[in-house]
C-alpha atoms as a PDB file:
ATOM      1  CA  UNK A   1      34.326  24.409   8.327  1.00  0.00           C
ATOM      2  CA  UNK A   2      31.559  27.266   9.414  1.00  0.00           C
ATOM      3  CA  UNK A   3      29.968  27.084  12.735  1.00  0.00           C
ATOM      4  CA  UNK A   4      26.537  27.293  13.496  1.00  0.00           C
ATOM      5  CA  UNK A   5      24.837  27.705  16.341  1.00  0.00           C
ATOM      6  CA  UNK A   6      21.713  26.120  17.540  1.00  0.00           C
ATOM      7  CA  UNK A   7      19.182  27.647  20.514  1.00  0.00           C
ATOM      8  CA  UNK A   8      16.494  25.873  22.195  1.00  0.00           C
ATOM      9  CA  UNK A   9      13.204  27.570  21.683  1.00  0.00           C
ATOM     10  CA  UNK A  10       9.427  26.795  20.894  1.00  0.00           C
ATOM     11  CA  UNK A  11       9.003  24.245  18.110  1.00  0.00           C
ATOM     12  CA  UNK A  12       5.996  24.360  15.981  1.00  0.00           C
ATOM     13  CA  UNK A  13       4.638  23.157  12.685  1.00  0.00           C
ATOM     14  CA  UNK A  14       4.948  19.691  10.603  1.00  0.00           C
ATOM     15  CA  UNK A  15       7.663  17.897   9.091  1.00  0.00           C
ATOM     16  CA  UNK A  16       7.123  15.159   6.272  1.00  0.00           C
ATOM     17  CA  UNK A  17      10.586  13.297   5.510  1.00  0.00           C
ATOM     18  CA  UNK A  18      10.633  11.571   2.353  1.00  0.00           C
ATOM     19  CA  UNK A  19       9.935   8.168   1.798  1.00  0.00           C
ATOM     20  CA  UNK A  20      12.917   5.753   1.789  1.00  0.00           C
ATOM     21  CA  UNK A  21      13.958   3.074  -1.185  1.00  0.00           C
ATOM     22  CA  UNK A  22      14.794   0.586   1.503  1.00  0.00           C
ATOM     23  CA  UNK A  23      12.004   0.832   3.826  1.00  0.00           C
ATOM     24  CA  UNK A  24       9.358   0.391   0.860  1.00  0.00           C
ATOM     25  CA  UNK A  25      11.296  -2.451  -0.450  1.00  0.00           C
ATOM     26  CA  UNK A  26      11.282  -4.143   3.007  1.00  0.00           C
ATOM     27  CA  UNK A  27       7.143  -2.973   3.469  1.00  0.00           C
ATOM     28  CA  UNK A  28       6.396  -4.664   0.787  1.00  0.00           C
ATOM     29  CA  UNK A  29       8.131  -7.975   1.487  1.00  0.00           C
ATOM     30  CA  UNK A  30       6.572  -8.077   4.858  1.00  0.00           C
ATOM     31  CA  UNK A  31       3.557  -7.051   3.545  1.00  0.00           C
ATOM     32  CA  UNK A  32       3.397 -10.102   1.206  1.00  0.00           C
ATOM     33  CA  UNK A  33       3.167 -12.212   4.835  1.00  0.00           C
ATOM     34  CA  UNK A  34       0.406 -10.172   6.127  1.00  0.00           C
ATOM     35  CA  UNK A  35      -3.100 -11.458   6.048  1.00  0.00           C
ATOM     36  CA  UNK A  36      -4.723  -8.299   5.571  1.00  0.00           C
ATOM     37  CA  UNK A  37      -4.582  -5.682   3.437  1.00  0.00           C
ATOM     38  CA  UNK A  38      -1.997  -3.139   4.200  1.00  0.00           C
ATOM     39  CA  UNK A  39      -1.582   0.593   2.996  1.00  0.00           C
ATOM     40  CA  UNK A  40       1.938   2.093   2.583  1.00  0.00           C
ATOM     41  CA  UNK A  41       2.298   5.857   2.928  1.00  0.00           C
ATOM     42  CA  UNK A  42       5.337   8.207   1.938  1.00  0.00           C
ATOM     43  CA  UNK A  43       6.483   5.976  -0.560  1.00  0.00           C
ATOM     44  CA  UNK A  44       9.418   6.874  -2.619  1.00  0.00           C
ATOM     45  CA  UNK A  45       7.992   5.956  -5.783  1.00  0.00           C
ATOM     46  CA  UNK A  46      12.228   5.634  -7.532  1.00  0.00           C
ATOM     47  CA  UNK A  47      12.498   3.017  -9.556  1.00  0.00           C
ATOM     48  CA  UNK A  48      13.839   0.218  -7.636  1.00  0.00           C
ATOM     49  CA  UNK A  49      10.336   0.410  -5.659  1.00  0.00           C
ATOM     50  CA  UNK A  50       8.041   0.422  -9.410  1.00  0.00           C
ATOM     51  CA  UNK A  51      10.682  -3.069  -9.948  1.00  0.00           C
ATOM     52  CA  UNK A  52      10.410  -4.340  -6.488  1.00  0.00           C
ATOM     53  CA  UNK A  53       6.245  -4.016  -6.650  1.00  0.00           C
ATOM     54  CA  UNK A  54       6.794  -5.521 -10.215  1.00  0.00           C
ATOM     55  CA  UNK A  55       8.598  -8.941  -8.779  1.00  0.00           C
ATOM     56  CA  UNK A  56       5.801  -8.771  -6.261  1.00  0.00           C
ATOM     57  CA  UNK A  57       2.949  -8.408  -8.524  1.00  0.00           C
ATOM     58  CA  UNK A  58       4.186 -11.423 -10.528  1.00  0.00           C
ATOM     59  CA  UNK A  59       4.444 -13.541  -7.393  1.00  0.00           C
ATOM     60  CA  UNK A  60       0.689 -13.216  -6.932  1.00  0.00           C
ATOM     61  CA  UNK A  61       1.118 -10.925  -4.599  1.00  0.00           C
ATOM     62  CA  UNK A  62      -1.762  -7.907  -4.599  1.00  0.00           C
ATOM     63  CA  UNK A  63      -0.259  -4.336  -5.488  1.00  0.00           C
END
């Protein structure tokens, strides 16, 4: 196993993690209680997501 070292020092920039299967899947459920409109950023786009926005859609739900 390697060691690595780690120093504090100035931190500067911007990170975007990518968008997580779960998370999206549990948005959009939510999102189907919501009375307004709501706008879901970073999503993963895999395919479980395109199905889970499918089963939506064809629950009346808005996607």
């Amino acid at each position: 196993m390697k060691t690595v070292l780690v120093t504090p020092g100035d931190l500067h920039g911007k990170v975007t993690a990518p968008g997580s299967k779960s998370y999206t899947q549990r948005a959009l459920l939510i999102s189907a209680f919501s009375s307004t409109p709501l706008i879901l950023r970073n999503v993963a786009f895999c395919e479980d997501d395109m199905v889970s926005a499918e089963i939506a859609r064809k629950c009346g739900i808005k996607v």
